[in-house]
C-alpha atoms as a PDB file:
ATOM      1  CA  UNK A   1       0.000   0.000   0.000  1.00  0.00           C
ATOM      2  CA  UNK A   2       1.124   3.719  -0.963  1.00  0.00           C
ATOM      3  CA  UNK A   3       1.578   6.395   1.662  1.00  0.00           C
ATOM      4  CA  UNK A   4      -1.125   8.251  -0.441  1.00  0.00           C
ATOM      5  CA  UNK A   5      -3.287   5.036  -0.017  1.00  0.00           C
ATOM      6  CA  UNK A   6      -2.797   4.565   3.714  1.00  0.00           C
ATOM      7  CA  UNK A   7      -3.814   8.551   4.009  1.00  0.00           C
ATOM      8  CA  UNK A   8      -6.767   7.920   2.375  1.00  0.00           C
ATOM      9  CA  UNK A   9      -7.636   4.510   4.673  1.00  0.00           C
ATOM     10  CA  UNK A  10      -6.711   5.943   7.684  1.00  0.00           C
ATOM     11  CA  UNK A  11      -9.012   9.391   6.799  1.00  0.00           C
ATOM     12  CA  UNK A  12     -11.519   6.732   5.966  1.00  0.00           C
ATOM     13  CA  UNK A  13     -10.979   5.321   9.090  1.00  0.00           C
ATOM     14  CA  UNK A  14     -11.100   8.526  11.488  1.00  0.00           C
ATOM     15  CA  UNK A  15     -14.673   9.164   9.594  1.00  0.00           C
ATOM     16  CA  UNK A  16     -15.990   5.929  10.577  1.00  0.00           C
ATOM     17  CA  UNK A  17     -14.775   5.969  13.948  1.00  0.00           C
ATOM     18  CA  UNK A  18     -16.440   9.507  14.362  1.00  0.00           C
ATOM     19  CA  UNK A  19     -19.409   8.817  13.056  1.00  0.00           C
ATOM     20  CA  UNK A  20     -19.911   5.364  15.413  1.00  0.00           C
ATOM     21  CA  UNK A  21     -18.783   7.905  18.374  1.00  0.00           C
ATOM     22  CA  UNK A  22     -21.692  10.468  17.729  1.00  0.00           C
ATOM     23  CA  UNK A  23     -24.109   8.256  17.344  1.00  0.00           C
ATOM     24  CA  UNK A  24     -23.734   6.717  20.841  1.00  0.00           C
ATOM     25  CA  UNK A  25     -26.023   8.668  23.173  1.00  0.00           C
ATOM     26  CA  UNK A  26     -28.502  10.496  20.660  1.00  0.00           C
ATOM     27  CA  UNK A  27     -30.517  12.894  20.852  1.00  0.00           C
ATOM     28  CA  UNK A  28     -27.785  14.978  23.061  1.00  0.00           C
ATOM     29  CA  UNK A  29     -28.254  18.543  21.902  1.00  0.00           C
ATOM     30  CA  UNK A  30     -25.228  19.534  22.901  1.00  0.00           C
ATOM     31  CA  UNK A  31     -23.513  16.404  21.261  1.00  0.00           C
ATOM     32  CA  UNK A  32     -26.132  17.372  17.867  1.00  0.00           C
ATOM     33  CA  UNK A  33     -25.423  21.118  18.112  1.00  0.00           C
ATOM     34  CA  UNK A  34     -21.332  20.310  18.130  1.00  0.00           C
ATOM     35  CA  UNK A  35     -22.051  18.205  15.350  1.00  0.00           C
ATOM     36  CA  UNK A  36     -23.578  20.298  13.239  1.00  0.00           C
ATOM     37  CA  UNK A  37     -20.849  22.993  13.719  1.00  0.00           C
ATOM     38  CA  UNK A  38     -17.934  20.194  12.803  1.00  0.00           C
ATOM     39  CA  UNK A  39     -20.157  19.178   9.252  1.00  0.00           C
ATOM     40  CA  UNK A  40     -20.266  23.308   8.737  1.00  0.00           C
ATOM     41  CA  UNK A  41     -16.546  23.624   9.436  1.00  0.00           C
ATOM     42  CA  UNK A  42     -15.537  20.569   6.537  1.00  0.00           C
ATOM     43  CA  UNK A  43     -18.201  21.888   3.841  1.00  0.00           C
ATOM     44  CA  UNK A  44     -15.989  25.087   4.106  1.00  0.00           C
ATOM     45  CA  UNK A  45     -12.680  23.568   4.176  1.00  0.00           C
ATOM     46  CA  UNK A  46     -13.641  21.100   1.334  1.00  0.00           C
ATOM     47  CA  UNK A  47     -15.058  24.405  -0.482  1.00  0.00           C
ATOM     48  CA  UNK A  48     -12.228  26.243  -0.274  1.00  0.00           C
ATOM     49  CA  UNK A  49     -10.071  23.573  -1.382  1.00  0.00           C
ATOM     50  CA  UNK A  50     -12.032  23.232  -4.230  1.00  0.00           C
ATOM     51  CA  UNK A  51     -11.562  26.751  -4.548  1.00  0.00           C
ATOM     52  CA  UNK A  52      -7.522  26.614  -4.952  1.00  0.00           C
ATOM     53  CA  UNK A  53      -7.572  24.311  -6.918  1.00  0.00           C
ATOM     54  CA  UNK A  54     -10.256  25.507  -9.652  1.00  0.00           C
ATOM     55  CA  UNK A  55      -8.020  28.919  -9.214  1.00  0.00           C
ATOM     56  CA  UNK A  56      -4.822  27.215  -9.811  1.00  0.00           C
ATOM     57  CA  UNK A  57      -6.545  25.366 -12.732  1.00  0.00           C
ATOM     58  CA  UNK A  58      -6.693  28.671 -14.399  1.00  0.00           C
ATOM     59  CA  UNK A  59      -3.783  30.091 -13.528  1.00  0.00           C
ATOM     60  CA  UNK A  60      -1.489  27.134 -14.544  1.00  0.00           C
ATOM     61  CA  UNK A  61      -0.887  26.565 -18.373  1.00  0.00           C
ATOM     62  CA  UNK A  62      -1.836  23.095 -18.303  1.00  0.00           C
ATOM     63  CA  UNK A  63      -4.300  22.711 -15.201  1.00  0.00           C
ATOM     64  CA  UNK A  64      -3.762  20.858 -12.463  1.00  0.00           C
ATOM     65  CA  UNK A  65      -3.865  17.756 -14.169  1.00  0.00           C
ATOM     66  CA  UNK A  66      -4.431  14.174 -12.986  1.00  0.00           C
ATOM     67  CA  UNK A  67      -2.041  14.383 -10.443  1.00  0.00           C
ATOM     68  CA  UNK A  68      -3.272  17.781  -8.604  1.00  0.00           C
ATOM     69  CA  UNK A  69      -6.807  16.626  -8.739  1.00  0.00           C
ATOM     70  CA  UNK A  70      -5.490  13.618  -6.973  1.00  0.00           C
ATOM     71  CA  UNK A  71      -4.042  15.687  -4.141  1.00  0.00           C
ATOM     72  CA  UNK A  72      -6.892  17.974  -4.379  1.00  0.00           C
ATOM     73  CA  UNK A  73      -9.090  14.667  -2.956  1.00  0.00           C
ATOM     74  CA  UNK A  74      -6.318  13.702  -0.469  1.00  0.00           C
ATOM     75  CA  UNK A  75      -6.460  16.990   0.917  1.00  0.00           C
ATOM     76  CA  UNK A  76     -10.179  16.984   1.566  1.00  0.00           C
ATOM     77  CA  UNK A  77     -10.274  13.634   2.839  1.00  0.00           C
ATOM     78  CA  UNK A  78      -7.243  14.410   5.304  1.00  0.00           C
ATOM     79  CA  UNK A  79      -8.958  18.256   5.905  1.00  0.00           C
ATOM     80  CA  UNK A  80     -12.458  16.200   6.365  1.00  0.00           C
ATOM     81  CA  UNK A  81     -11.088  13.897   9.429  1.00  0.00           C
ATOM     82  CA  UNK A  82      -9.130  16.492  11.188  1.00  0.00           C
ATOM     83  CA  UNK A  83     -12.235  18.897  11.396  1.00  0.00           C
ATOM     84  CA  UNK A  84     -14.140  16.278  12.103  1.00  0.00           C
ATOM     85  CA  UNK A  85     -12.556  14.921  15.231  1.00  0.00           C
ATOM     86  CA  UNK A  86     -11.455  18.257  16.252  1.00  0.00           C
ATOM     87  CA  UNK A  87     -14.622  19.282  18.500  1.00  0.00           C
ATOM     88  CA  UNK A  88     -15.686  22.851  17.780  1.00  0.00           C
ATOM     89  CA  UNK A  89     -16.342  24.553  20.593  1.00  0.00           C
ATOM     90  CA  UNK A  90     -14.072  23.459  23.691  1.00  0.00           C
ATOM     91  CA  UNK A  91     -15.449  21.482  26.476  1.00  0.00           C
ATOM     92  CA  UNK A  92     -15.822  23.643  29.902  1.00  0.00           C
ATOM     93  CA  UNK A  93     -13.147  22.644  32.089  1.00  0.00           C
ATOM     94  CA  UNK A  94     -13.884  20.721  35.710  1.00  0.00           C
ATOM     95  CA  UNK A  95     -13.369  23.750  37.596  1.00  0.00           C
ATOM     96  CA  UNK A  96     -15.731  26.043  35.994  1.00  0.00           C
ATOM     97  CA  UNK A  97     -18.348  23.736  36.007  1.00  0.00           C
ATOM     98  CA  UNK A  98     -18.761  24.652  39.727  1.00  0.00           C
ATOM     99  CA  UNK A  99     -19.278  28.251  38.692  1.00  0.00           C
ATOM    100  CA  UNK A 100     -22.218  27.436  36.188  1.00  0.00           C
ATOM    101  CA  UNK A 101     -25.592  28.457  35.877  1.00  0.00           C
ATOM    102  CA  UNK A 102     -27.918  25.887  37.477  1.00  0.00           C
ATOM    103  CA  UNK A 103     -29.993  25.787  34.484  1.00  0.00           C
ATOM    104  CA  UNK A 104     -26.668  25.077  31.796  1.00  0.00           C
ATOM    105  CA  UNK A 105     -25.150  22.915  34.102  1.00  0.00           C
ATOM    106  CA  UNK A 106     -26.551  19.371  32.976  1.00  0.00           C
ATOM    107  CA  UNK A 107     -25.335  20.240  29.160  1.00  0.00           C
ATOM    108  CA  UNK A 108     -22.068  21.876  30.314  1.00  0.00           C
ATOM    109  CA  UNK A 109     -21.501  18.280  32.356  1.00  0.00           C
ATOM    110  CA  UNK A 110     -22.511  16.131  29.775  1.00  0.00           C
ATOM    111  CA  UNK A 111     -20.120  18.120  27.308  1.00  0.00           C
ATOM    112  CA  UNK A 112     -17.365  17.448  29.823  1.00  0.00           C
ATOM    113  CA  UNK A 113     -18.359  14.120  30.131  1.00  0.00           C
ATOM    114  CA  UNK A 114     -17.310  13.588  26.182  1.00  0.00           C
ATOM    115  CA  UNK A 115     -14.204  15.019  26.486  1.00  0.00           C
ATOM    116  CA  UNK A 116     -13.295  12.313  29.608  1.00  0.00           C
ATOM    117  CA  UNK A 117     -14.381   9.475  26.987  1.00  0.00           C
ATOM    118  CA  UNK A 118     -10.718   9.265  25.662  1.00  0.00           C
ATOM    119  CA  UNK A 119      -9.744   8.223  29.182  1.00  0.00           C
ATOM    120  CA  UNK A 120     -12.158   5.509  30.460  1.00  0.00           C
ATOM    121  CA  UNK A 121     -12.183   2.236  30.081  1.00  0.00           C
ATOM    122  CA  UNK A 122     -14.743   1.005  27.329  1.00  0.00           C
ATOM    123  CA  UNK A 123     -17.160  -0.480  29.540  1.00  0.00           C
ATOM    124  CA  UNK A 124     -17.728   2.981  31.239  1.00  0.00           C
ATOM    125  CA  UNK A 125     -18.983   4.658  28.381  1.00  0.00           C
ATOM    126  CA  UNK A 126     -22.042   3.017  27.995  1.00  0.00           C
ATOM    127  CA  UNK A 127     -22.308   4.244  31.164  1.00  0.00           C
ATOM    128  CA  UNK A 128     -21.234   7.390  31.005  1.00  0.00           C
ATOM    129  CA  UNK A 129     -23.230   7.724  27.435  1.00  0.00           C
ATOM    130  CA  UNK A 130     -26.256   6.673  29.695  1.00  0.00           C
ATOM    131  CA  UNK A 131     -25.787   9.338  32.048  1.00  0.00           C
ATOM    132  CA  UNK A 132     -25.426  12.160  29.193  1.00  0.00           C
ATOM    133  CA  UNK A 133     -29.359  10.819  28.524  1.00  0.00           C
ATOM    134  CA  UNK A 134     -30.687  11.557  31.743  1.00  0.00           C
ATOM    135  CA  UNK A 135     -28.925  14.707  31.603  1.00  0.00           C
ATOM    136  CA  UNK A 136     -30.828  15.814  28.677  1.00  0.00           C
ATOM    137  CA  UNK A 137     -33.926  14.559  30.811  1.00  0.00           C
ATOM    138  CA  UNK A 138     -32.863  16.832  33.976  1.00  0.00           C
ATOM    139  CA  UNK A 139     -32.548  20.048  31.813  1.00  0.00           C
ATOM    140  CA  UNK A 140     -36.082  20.436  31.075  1.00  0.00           C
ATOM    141  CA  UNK A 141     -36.698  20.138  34.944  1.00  0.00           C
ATOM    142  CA  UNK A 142     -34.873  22.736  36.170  1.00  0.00           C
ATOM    143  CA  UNK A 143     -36.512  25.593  34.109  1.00  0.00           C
ATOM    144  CA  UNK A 144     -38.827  26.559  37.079  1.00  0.00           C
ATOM    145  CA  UNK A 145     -36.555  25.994  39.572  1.00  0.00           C
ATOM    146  CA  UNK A 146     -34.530  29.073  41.770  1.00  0.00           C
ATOM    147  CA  UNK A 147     -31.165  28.621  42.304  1.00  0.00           C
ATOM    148  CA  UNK A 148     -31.695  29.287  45.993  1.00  0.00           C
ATOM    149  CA  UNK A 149     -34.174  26.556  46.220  1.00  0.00           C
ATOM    150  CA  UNK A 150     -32.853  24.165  48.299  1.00  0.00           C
ATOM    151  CA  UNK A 151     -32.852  21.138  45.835  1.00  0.00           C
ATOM    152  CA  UNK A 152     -31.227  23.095  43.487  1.00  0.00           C
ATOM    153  CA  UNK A 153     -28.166  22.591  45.842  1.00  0.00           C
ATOM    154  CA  UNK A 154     -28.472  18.777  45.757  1.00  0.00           C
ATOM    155  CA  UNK A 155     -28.444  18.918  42.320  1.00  0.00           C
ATOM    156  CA  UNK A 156     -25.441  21.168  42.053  1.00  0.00           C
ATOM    157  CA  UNK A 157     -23.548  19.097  44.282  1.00  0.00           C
ATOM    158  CA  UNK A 158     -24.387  15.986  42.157  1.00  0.00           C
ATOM    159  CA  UNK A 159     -24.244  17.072  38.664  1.00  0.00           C
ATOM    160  CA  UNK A 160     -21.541  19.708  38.927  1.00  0.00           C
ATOM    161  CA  UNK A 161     -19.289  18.607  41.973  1.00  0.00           C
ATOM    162  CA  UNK A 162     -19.554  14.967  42.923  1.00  0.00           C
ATOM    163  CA  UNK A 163     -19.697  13.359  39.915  1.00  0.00           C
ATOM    164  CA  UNK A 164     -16.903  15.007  37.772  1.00  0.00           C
ATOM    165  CA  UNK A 165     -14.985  14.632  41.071  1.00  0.00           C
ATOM    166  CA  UNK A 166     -15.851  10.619  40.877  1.00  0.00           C
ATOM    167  CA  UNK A 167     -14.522  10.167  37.020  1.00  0.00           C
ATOM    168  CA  UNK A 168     -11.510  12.680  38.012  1.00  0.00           C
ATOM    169  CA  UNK A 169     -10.280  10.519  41.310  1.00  0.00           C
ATOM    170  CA  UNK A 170     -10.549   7.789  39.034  1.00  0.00           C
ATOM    171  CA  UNK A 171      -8.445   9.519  36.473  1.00  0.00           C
ATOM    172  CA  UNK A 172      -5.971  10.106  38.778  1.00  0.00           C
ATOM    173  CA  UNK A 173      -5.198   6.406  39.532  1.00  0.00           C
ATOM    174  CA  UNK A 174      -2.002   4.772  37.741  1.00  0.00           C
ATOM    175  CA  UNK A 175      -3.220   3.144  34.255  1.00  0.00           C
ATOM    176  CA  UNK A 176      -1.244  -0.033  35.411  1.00  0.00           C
ATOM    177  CA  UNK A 177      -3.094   0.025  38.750  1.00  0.00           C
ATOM    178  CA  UNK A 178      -6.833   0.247  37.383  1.00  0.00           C
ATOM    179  CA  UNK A 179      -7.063  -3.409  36.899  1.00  0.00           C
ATOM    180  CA  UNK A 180      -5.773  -4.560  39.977  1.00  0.00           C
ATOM    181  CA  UNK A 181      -8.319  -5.571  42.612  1.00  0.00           C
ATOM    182  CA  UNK A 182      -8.297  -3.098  45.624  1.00  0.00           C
ATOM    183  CA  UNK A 183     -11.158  -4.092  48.437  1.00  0.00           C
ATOM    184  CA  UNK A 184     -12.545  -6.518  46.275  1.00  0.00           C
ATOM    185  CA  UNK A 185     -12.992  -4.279  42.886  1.00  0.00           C
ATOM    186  CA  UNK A 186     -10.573  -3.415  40.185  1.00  0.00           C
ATOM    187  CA  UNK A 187     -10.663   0.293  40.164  1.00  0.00           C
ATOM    188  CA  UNK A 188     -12.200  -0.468  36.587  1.00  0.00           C
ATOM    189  CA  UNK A 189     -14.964  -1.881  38.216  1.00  0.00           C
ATOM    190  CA  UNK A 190     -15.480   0.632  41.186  1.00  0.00           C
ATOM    191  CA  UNK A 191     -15.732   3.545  38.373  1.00  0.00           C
ATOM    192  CA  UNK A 192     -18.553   1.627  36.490  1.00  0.00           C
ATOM    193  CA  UNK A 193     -20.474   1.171  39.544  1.00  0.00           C
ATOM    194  CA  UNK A 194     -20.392   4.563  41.483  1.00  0.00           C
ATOM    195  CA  UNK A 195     -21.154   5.897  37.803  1.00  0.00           C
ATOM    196  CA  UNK A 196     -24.314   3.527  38.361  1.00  0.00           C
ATOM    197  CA  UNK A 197     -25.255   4.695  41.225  1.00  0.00           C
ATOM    198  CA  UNK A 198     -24.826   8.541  40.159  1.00  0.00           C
ATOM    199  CA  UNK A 199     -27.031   7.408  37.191  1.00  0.00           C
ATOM    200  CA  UNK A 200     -29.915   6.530  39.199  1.00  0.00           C
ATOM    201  CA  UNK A 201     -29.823   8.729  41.484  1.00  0.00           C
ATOM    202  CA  UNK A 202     -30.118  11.598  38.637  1.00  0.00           C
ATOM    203  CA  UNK A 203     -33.291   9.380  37.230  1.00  0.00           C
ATOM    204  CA  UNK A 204     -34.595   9.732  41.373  1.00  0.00           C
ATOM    205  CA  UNK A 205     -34.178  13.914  40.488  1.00  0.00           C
ATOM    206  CA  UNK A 206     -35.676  13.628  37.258  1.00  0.00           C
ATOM    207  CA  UNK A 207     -38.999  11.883  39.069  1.00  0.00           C
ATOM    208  CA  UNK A 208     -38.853  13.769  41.468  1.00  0.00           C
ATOM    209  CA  UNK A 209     -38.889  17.338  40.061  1.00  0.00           C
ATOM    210  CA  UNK A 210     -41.395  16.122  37.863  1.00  0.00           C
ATOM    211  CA  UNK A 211     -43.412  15.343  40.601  1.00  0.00           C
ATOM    212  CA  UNK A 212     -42.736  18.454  42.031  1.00  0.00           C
ATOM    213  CA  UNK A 213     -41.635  16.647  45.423  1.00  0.00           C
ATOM    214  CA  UNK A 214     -38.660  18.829  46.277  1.00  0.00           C
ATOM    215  CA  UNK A 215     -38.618  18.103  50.018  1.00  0.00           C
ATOM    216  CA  UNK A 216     -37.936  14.631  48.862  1.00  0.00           C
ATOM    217  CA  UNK A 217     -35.262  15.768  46.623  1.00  0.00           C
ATOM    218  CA  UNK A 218     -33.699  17.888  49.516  1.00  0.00           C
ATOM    219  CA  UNK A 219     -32.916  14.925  51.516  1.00  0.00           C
ATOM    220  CA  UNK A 220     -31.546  12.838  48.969  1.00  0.00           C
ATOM    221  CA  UNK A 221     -28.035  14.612  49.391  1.00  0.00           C
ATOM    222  CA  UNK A 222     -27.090  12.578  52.548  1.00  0.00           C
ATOM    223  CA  UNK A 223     -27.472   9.048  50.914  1.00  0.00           C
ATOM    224  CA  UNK A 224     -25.633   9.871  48.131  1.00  0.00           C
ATOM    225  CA  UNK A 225     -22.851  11.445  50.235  1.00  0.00           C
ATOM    226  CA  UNK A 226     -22.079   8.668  52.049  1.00  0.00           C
ATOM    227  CA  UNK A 227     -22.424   6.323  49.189  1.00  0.00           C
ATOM    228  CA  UNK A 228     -20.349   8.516  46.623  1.00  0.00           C
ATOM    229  CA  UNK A 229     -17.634   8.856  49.370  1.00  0.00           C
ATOM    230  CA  UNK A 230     -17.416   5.130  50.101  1.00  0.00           C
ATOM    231  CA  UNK A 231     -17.132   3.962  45.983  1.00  0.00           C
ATOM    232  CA  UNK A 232     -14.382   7.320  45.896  1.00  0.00           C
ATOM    233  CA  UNK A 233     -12.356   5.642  48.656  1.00  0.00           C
ATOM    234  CA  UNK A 234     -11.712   2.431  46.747  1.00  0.00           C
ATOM    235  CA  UNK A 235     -10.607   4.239  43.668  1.00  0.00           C
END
């Protein structure tokens, strides 16, 4: 196989795995919206390119011939993959998703959530692509809710504090060391099921706002504390 050839396949191959990565986990808007931006971003770079080379067609005494046209595809292909794995707008970083607006804060997570997907192991992001669903499902929720309420604090200390701190203690943990079984779980394993637990007890916020049973919400805050802190301890 050419270099040219193995450009192309590998281009081919970035696409594919891009595609398979966005589809995981729709409808996100967030995910959708950043989407939407990358296809935007390649129609103009392919454009462009297009562009040049029509230019330099009529510029250059014999064209661009065979060969140019050639490169003018690599180019797009290789322009094409780049901008499409390149996310467009930046994902907020884990300290200022403290400082975020109650009602952004589910999307702002779930955006930070994709950029951590690099770094888990692969049975965690079904997980972790679960969780980005019943963030969507929160967001709705909180329209009518104050930020002094309360609830709203439980949720804050959930969605913006306790479970980026979760995925980031795991983070911090030696790669060599995540398999190894610590207290009877891998570190691997202890990651998958706190992210379980923070799962459900987002779908318990979800009811429960719907329901309009904030009391109930209020006093959620203590279980989860003691449970977060106990599955943080092993990793």
């Amino acid at each position: 196989m050419s270099s040219t050839d193995e450009v192309i396949a590998k281009a081919r191959e970035t696409l594919d795995r891009t595609t398979m990565q966005y589809a995981v986990g729709a409808p996100r808007r967030a995910r959708e919206n950043d989407v939407a931006k990358r296809l935007t971003r390649v129609a103009v770079a392919d454009l462009a390119i297009i562009g040049v080379a029509f230019a330099l067609g009529l510029v250059l005494p014999g064209g661009i011939g065979i060969m140019g046209f050639f490169l003018m595809i690599v180019t797009m292909l290789i322009a094409t993959a780049v901008l499409l794995v390149t996310p467009a707008t930046s994902a907020p970083s884990f300290e200022r998703l403290r400082q975020t607006d109650l009602k952004a804060l589910p999307s702002q997570t779930g955006r930070w959530l994709d950029a951590q997907r690099p770094m888990l192991p692969a049975p965690a992001i079904s997980v972790v692509d679960q969780i980005g669903l019943k963030l969507d499902a929160l967001t709705p929720q909180l329209a009518g809710l104050d930020d002094d309420n309360p609830a709203a604090s439980e949720i804050r200390k959930l969605v913006g504090e306790q479970l980026p701190d979760f995925i980031k203690g795991y983070e911090a943990v030696p790669k060599g060391l995540r398999g190894i079984e610590r207290n009877g779980k891998t570190p691997d394993q202890q990651l998958i099921d706190g992210l379980g637990v923070i799962g459900r007890e987002i779908d318990e916020m979800v009811a429960q706002l719907a329901q309009g049973d904030l009391d109930a919400l209020q006093t959620r805050g203590r279980y989860l504390e003691i449970k977060y802190q106990g599955d943080q301890a092993g990793v």
